[in-house]
C-alpha atoms as a PDB file:
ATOM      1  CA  UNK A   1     145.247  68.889   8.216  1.00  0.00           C
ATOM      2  CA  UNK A   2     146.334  70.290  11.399  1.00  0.00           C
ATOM      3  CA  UNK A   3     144.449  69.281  14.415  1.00  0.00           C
ATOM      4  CA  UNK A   4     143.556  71.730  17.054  1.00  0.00           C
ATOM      5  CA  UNK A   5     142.743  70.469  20.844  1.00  0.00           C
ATOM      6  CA  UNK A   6     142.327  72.260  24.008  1.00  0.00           C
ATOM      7  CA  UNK A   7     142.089  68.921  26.152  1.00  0.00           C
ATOM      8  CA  UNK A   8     139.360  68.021  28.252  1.00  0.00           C
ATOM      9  CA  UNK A   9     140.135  70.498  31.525  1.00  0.00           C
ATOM     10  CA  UNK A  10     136.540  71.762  32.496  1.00  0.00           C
ATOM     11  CA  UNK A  11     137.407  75.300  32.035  1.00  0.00           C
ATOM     12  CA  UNK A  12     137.080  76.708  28.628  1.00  0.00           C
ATOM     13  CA  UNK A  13     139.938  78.229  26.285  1.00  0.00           C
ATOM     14  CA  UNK A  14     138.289  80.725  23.921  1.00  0.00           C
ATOM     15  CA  UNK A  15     141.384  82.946  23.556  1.00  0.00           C
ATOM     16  CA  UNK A  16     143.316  79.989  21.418  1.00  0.00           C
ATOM     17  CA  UNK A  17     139.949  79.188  19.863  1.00  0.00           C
ATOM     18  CA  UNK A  18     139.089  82.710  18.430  1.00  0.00           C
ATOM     19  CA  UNK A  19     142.897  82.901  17.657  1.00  0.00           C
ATOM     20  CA  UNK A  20     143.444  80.272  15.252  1.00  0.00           C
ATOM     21  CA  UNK A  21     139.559  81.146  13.714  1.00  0.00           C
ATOM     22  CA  UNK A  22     141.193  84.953  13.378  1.00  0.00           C
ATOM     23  CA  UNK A  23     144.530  83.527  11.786  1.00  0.00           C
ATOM     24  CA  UNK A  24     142.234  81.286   9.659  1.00  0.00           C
ATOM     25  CA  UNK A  25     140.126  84.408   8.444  1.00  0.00           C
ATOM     26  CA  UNK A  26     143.789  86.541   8.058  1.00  0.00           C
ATOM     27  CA  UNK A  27     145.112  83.753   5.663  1.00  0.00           C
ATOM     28  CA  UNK A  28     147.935  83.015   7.862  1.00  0.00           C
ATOM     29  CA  UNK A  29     146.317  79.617   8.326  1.00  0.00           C
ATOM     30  CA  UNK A  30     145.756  77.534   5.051  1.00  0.00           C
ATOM     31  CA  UNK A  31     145.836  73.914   5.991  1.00  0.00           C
ATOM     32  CA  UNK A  32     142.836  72.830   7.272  1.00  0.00           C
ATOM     33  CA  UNK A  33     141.694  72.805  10.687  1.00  0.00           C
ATOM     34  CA  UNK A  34     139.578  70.289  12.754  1.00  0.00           C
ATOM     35  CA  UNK A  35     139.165  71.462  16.212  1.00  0.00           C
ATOM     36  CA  UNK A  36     138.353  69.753  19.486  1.00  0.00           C
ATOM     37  CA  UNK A  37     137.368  73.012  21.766  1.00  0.00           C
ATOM     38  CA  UNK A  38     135.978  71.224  24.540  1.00  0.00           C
ATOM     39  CA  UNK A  39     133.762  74.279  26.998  1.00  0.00           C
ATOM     40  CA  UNK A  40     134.233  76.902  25.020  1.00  0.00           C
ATOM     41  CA  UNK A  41     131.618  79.823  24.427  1.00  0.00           C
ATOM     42  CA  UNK A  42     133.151  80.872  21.477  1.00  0.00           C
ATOM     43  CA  UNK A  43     131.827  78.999  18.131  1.00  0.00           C
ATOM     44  CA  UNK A  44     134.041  79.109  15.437  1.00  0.00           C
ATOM     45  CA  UNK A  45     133.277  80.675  12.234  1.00  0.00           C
ATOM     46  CA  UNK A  46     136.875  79.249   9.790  1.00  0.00           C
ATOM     47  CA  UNK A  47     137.005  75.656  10.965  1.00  0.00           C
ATOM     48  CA  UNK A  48     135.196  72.390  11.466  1.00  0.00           C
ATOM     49  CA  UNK A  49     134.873  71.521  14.831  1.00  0.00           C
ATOM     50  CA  UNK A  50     133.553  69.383  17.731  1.00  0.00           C
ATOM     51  CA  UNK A  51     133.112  70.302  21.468  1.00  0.00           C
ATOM     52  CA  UNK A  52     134.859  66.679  22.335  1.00  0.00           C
ATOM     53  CA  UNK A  53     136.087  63.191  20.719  1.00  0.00           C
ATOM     54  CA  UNK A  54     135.948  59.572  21.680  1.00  0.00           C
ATOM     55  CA  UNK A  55     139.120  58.517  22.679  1.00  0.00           C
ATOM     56  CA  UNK A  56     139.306  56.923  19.499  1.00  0.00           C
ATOM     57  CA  UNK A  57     138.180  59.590  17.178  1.00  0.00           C
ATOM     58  CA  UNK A  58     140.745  61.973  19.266  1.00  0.00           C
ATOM     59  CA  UNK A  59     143.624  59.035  18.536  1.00  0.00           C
ATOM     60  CA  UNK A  60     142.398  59.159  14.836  1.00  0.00           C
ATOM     61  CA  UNK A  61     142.833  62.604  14.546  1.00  0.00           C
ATOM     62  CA  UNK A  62     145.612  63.234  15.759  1.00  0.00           C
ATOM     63  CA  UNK A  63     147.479  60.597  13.683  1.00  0.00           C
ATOM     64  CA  UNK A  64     145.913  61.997  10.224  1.00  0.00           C
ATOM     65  CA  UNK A  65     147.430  65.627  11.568  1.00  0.00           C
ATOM     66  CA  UNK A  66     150.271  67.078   9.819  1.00  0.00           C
ATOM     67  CA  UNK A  67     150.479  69.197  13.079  1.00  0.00           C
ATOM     68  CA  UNK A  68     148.718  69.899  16.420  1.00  0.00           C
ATOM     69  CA  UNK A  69     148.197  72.844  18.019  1.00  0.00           C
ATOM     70  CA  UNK A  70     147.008  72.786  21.749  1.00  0.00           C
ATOM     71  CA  UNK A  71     146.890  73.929  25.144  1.00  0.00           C
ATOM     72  CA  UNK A  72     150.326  73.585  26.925  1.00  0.00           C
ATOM     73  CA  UNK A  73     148.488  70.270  28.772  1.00  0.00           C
ATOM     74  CA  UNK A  74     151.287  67.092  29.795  1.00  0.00           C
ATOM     75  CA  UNK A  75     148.911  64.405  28.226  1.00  0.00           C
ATOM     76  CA  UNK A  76     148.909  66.303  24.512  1.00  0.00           C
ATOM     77  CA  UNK A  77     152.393  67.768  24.761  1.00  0.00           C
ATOM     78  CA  UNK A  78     153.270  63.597  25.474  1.00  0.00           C
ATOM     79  CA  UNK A  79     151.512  62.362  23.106  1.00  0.00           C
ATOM     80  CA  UNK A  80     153.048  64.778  20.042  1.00  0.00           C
ATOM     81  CA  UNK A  81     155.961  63.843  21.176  1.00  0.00           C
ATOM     82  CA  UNK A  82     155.572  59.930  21.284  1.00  0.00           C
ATOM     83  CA  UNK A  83     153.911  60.417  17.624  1.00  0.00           C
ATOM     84  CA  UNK A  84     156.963  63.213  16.303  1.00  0.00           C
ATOM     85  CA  UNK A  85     154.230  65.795  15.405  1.00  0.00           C
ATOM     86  CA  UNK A  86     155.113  69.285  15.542  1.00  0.00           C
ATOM     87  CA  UNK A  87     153.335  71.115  18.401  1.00  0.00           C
ATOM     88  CA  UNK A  88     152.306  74.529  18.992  1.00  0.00           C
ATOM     89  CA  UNK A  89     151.155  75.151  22.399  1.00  0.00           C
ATOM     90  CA  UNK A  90     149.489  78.515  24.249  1.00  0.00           C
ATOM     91  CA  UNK A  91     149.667  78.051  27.784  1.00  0.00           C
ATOM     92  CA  UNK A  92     146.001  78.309  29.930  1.00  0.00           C
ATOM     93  CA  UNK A  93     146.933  81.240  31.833  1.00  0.00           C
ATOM     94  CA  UNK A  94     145.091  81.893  35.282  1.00  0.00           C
ATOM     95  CA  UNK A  95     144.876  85.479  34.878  1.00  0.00           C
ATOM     96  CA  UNK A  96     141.785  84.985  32.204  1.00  0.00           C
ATOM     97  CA  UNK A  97     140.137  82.015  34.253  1.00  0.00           C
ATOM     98  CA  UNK A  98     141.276  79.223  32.064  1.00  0.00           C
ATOM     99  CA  UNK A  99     143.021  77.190  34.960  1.00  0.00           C
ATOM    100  CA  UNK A 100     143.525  77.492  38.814  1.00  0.00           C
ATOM    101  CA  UNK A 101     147.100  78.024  38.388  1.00  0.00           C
ATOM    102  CA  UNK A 102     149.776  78.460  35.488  1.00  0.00           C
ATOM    103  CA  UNK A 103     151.396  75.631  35.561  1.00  0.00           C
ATOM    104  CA  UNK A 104     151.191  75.189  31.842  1.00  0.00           C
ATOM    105  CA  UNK A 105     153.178  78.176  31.662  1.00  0.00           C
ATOM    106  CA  UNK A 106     156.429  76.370  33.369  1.00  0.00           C
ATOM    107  CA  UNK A 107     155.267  72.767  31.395  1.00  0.00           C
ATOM    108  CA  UNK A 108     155.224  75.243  28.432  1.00  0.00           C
ATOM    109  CA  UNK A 109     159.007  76.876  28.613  1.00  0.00           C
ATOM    110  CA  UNK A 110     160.741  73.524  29.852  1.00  0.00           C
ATOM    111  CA  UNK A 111     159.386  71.454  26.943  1.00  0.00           C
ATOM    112  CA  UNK A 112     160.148  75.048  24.304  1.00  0.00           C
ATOM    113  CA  UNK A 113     163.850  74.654  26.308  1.00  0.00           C
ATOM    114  CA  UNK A 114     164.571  71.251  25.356  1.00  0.00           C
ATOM    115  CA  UNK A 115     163.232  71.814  21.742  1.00  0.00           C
ATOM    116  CA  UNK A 116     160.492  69.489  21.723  1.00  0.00           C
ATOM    117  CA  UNK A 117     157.486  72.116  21.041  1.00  0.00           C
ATOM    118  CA  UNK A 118     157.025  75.783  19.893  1.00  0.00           C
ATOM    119  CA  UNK A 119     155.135  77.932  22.377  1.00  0.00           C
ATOM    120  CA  UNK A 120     153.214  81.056  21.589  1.00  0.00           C
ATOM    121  CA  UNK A 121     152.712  82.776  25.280  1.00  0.00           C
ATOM    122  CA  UNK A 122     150.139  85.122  24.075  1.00  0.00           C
ATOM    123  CA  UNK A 123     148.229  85.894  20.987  1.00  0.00           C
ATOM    124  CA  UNK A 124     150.662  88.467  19.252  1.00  0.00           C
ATOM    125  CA  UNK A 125     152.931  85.712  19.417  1.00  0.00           C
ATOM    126  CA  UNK A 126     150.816  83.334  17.292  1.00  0.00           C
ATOM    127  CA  UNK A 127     151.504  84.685  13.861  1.00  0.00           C
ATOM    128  CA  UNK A 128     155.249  84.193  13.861  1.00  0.00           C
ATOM    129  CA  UNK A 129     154.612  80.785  15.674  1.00  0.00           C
ATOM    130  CA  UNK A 130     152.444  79.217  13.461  1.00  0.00           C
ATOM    131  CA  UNK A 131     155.372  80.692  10.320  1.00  0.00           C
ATOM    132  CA  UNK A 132     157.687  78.214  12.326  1.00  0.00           C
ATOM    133  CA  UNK A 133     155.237  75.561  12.594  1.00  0.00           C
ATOM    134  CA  UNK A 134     155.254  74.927   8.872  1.00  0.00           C
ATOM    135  CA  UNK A 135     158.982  73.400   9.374  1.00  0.00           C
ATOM    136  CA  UNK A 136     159.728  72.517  12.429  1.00  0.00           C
ATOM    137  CA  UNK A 137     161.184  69.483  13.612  1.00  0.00           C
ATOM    138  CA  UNK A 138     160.625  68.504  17.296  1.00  0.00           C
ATOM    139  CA  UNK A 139     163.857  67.298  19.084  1.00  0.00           C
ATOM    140  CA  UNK A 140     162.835  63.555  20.075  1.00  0.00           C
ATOM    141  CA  UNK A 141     162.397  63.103  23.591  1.00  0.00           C
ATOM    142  CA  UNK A 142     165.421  60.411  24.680  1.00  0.00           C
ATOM    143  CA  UNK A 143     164.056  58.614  27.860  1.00  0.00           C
ATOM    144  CA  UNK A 144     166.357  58.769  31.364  1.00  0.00           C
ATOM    145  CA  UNK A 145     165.107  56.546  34.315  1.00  0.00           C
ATOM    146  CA  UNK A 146     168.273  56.828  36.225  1.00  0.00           C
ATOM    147  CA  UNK A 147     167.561  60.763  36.329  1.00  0.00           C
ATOM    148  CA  UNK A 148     163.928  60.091  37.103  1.00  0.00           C
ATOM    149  CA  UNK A 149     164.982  57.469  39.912  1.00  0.00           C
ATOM    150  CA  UNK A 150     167.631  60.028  41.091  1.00  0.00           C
ATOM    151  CA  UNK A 151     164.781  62.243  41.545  1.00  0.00           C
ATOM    152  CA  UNK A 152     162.329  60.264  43.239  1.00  0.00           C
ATOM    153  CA  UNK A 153     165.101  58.845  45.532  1.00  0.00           C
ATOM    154  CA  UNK A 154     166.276  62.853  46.217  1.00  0.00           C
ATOM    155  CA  UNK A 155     162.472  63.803  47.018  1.00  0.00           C
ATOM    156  CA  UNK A 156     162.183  60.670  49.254  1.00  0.00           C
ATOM    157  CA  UNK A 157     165.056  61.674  51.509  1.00  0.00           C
ATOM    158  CA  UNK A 158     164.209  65.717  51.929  1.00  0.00           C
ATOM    159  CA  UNK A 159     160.754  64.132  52.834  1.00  0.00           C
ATOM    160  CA  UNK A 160     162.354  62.028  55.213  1.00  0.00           C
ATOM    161  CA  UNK A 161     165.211  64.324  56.547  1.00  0.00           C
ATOM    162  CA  UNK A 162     161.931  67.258  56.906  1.00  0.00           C
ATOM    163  CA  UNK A 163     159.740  64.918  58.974  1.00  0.00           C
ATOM    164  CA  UNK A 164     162.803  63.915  61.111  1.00  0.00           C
ATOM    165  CA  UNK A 165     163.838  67.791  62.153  1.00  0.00           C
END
């Protein structure tokens, strides 16, 4: 079963939703689908779905899933990662209204950099994506405080070296 989510941001994401429905209906889909798709006005017609989970339900899901595919969101692109699923991810883009910004564009390409997720940047892309889905293998995430303290410590001193000028 692959598990499809497009988080709980308050702005709907029809364009993945009617996607994976169309790649469902085009065969290019043949595992099964359960879908979370939170706001969206678009009710699909291939797949079982929900509008949202419990926290628990989600968590249960997401465990029995061969494979999610998602929004490009921190909190689901994290949590594949901590579980080794394979991810797929279309970025919210805020040229259609699906987020204020496109942040999930940049979250998107560093994650697809480091090999950790496959990232399908618009809907032509999906076919091919969802191919490479069927084998891949994330790269596992190795933790680095020292870089993230290195960081945090860099940012603390252009903040303090900006307020003192």
């Amino acid at each position: 079963m692959i598990f499809l989510t497009v988080g709980t941001y308050p702005l709907p994401f029809d364009r993945l939703v009617k996607a994976i429905d169309a790649a469902i209906k085009e065969r290019l889909i043949e595992e099964e689908i359960f879908a979370q798709i939170g706001r969206c006005s678009y009710k699909p017609q291939n797949m079982e779905y929900v509008q949202m989970l419990e926290k628990e339900a989600f968590d249960s899901y997401f465990q029995k899933a061969s494979s999610i595919i998602s929004h490009a969101g921190i909190g689901t692109i994290t949590m594949a990662l901590d579980n080794e699923k394979p991810l797929l991810v279309m970025p919210r883009l805020k040229k259609y209204g699906e987020v204020v910004n496109d942040h999930q564009v940049m979250t998107a390409k560093r994650f697809e950099e480091l090999g950790h997720i496959l990232v399908a940047y618009t809907e032509e892309q999906l076919p091919d994506k969802l191919k490479q889905l069927k084998s891949f293998v994330p790269r596992k995430r190795k933790a680095n405080p020292d870089a993230v303290a290195n960081r945090i410590r860099q940012f603390l001193n252009n903040l303090s070296e900006s307020r003192k000028g």
